[in-house]
PDB file of N, CA and C in Angstrom:
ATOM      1  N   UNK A   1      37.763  37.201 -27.239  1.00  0.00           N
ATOM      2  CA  UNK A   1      37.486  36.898 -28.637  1.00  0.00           C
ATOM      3  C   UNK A   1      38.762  36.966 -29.474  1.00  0.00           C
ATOM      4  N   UNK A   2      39.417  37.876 -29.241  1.00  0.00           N
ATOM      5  CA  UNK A   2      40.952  38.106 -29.567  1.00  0.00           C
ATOM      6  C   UNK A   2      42.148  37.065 -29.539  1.00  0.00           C
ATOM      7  N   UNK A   3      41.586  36.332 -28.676  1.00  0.00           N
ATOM      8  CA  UNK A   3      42.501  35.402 -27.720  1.00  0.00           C
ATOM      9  C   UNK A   3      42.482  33.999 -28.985  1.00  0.00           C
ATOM     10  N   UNK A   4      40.714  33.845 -28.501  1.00  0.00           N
ATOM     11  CA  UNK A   4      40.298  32.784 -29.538  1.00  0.00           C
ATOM     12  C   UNK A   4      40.863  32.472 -30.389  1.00  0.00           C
ATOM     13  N   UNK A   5      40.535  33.894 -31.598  1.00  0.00           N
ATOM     14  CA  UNK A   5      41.054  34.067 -32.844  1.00  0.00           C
ATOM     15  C   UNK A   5      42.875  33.660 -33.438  1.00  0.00           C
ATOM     16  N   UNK A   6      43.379  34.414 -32.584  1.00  0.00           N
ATOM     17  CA  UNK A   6      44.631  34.600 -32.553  1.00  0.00           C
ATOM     18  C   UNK A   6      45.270  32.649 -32.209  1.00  0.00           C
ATOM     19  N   UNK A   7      44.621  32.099 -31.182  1.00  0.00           N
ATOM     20  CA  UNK A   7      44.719  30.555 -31.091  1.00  0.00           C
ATOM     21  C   UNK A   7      44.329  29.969 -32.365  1.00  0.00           C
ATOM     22  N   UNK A   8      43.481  30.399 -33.029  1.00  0.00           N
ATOM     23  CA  UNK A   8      42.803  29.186 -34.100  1.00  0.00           C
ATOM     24  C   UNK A   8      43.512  29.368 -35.132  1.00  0.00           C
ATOM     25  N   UNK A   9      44.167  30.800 -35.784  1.00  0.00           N
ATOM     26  CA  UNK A   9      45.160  30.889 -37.166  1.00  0.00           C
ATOM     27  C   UNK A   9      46.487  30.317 -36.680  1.00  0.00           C
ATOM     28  N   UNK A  10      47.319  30.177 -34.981  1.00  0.00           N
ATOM     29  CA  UNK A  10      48.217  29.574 -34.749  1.00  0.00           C
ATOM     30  C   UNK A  10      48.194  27.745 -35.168  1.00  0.00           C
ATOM     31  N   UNK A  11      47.067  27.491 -34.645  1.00  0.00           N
ATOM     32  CA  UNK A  11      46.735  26.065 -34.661  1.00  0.00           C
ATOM     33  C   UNK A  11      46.491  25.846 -36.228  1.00  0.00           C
ATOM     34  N   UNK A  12      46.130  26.385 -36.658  1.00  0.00           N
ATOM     35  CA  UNK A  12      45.995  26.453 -38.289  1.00  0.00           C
ATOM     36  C   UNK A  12      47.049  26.502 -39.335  1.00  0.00           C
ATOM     37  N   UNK A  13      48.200  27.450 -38.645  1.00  0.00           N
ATOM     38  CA  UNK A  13      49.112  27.544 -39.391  1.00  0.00           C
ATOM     39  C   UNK A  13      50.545  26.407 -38.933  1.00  0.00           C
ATOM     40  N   UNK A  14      50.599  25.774 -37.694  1.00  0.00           N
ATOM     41  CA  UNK A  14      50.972  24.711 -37.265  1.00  0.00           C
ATOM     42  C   UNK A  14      50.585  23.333 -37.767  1.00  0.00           C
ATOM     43  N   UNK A  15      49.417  23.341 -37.896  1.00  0.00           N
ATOM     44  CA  UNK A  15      48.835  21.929 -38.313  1.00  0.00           C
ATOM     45  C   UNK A  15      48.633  21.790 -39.380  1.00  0.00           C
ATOM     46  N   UNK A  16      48.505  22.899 -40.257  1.00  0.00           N
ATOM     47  CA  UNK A  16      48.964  22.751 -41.726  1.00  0.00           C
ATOM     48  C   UNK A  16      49.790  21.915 -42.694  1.00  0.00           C
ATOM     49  N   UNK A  17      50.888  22.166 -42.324  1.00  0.00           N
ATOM     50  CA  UNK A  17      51.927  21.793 -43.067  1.00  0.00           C
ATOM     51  C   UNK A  17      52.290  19.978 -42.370  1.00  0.00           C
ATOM     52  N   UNK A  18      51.949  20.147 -41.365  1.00  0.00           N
ATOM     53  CA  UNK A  18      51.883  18.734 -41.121  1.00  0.00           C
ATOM     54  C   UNK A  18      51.145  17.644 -41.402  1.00  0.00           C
ATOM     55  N   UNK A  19      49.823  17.994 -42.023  1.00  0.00           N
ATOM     56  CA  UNK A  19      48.851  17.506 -42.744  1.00  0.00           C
ATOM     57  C   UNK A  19      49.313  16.975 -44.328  1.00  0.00           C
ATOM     58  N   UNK A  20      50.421  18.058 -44.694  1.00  0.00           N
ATOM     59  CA  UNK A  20      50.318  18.211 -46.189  1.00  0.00           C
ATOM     60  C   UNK A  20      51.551  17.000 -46.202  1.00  0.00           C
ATOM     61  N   UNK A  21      52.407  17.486 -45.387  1.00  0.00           N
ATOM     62  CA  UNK A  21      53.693  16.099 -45.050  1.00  0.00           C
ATOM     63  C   UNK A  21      53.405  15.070 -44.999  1.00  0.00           C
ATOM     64  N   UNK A  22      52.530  14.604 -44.094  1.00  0.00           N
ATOM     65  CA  UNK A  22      51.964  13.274 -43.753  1.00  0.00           C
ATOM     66  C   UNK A  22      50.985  13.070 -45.176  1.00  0.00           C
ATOM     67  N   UNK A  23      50.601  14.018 -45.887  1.00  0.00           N
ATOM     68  CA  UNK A  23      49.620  13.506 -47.111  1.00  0.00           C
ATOM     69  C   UNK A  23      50.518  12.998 -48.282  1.00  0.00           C
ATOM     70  N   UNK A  24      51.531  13.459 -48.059  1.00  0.00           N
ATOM     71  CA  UNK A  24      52.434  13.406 -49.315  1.00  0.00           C
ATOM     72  C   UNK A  24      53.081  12.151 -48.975  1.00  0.00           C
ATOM     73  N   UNK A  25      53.671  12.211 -47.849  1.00  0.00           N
ATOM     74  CA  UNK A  25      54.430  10.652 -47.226  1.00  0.00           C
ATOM     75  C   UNK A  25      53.667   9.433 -47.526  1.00  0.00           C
ATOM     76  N   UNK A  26      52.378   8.985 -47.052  1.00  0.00           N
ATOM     77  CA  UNK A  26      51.700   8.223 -47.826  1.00  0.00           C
ATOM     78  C   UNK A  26      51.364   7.914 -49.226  1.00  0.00           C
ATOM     79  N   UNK A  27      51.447   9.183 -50.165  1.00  0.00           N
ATOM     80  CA  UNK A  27      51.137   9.044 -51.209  1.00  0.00           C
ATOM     81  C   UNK A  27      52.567   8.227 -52.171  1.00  0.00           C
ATOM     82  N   UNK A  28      53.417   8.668 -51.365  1.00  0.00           N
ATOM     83  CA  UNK A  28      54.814   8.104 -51.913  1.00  0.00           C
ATOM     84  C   UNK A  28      54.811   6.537 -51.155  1.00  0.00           C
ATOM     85  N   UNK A  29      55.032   6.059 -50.306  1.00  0.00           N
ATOM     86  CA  UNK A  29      54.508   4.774 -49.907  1.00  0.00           C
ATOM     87  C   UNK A  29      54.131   4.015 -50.705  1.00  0.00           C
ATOM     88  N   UNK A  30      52.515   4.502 -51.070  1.00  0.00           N
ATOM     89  CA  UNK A  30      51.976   3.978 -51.786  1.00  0.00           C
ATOM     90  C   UNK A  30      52.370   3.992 -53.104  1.00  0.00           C
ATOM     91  N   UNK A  31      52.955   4.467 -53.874  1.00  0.00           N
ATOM     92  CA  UNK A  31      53.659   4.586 -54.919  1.00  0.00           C
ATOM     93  C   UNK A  31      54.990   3.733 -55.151  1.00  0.00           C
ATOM     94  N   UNK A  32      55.487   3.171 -53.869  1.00  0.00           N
ATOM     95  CA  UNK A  32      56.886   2.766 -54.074  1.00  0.00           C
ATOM     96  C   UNK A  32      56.228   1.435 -54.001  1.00  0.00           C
ATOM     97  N   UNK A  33      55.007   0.925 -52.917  1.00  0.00           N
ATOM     98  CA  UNK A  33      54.446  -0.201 -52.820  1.00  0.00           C
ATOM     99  C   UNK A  33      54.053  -0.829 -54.570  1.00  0.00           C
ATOM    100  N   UNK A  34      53.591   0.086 -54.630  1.00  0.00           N
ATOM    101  CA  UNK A  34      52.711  -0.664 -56.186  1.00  0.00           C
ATOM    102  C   UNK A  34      54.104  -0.661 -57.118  1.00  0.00           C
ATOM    103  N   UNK A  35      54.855   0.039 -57.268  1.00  0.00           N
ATOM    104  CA  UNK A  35      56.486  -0.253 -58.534  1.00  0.00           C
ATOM    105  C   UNK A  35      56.817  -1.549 -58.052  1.00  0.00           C
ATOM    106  N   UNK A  36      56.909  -1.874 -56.664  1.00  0.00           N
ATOM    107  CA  UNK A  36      58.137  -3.047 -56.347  1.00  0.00           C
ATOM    108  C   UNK A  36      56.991  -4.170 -56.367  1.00  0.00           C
ATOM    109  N   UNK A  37      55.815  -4.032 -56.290  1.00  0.00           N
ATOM    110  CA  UNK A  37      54.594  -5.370 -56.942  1.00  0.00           C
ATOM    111  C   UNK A  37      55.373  -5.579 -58.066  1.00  0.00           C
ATOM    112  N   UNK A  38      55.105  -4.459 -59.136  1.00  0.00           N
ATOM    113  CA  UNK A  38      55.359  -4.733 -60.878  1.00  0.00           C
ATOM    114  C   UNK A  38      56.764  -5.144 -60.958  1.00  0.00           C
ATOM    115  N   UNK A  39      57.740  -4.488 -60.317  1.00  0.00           N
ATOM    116  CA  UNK A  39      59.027  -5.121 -60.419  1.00  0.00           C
ATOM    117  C   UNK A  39      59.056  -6.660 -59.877  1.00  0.00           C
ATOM    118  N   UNK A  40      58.985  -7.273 -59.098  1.00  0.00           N
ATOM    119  CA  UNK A  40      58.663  -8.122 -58.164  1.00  0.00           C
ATOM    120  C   UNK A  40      57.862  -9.391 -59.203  1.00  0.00           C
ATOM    121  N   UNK A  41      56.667  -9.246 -59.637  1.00  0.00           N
ATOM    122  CA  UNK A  41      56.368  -9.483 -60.674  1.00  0.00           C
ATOM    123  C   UNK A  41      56.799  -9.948 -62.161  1.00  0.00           C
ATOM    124  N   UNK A  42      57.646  -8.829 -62.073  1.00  0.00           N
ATOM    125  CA  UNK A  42      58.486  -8.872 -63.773  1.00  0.00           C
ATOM    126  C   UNK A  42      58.966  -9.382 -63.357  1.00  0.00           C
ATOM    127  N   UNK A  43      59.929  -9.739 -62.434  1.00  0.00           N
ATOM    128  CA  UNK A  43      61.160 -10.589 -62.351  1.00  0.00           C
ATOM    129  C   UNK A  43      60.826 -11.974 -62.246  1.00  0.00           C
ATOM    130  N   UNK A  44      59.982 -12.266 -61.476  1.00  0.00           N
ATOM    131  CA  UNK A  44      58.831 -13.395 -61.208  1.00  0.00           C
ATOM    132  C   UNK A  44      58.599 -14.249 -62.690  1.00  0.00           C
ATOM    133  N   UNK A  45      58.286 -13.144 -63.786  1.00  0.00           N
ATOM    134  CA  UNK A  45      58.007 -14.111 -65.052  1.00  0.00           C
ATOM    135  C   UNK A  45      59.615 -14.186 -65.589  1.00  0.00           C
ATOM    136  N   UNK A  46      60.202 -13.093 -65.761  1.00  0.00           N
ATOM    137  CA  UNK A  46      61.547 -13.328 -66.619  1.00  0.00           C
ATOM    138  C   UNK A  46      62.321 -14.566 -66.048  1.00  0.00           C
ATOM    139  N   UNK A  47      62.080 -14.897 -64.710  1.00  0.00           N
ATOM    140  CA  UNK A  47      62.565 -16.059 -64.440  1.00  0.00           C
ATOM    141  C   UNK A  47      61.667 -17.277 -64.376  1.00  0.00           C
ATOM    142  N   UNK A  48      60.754 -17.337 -64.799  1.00  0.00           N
ATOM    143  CA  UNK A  48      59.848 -18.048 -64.931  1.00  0.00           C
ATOM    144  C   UNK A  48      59.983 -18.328 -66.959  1.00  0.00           C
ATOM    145  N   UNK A  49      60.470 -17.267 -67.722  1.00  0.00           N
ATOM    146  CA  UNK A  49      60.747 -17.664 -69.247  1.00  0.00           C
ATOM    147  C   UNK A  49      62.211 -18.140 -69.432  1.00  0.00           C
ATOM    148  N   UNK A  50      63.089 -17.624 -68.468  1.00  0.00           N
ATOM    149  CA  UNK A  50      64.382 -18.031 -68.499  1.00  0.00           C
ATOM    150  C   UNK A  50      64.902 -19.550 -68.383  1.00  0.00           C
ATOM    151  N   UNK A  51      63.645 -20.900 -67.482  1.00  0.00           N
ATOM    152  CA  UNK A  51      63.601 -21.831 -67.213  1.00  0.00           C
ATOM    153  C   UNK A  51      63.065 -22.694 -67.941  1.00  0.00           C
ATOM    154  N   UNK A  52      61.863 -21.356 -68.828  1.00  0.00           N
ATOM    155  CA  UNK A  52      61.473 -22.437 -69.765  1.00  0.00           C
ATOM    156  C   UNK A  52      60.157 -23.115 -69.189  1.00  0.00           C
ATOM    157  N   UNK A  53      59.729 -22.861 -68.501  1.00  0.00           N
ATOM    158  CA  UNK A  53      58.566 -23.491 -67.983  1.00  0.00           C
ATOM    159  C   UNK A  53      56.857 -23.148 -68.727  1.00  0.00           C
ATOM    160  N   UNK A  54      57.309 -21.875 -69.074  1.00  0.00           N
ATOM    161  CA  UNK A  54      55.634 -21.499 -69.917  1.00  0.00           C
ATOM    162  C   UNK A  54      55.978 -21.900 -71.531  1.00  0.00           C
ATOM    163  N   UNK A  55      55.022 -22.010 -71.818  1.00  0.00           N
ATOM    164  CA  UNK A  55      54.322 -22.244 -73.184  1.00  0.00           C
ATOM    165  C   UNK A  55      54.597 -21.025 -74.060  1.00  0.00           C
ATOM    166  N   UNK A  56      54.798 -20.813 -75.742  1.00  0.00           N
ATOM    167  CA  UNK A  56      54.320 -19.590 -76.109  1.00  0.00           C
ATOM    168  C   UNK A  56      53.581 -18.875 -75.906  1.00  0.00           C
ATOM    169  N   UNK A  57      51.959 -19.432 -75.835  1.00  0.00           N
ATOM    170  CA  UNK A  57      50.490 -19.142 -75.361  1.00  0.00           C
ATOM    171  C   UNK A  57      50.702 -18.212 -74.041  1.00  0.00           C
ATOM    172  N   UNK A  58      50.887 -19.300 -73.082  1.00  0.00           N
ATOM    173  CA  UNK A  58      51.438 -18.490 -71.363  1.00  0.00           C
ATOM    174  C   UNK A  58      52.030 -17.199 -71.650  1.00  0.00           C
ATOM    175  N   UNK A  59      53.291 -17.387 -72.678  1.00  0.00           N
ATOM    176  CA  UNK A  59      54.300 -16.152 -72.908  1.00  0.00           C
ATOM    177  C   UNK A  59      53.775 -14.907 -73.392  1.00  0.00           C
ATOM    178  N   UNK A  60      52.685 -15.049 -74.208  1.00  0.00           N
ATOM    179  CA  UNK A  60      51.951 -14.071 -74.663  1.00  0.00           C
ATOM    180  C   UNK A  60      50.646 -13.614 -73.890  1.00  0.00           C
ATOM    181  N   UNK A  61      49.919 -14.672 -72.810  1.00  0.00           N
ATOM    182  CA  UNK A  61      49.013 -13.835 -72.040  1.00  0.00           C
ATOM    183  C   UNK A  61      49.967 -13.588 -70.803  1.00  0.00           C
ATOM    184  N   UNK A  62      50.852 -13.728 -70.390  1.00  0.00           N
ATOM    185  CA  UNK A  62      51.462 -12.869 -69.299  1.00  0.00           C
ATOM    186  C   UNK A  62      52.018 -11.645 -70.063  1.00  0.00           C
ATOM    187  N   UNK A  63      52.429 -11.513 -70.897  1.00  0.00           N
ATOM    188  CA  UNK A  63      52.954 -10.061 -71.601  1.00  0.00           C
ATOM    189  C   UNK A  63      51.975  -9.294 -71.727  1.00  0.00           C
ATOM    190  N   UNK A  64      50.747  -9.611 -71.866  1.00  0.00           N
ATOM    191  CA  UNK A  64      49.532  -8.493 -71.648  1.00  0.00           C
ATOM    192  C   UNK A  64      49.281  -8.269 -70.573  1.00  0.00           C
TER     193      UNK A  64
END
């Protein structure tokens, strides 16, 4: 029973922190994914107003 015990707070305290790493690593991923959309994006229209191709109208529903 000793044995058990003593295995399950090892495995517990091992697999811990590797859980929290790998939770955090994704969460940043996903965070860098969605900025470089919006960047990616912005740049997408600023060169898209720089050419001159949209309308005022266009210019003002892409800014919202």
């Amino acid at each position: 029973m000793e044995l058990t015990k003593s295995l399950v707070e090892f495995f517990q305290s091992s697999i811990s922190p590797l859980v929290l790493i790998s939770g955090v690593g994704l969460i940043l991923l996903s965070l860098t994914n969605r900025l470089a959309r919006t960047i990616d994006r912005s740049r997408g229209l600023v060169a898209e107003i720089e050419k001159g191709n949209l309308t005022e109208i266009e210019k003002k529903k892409k800014k919202l």
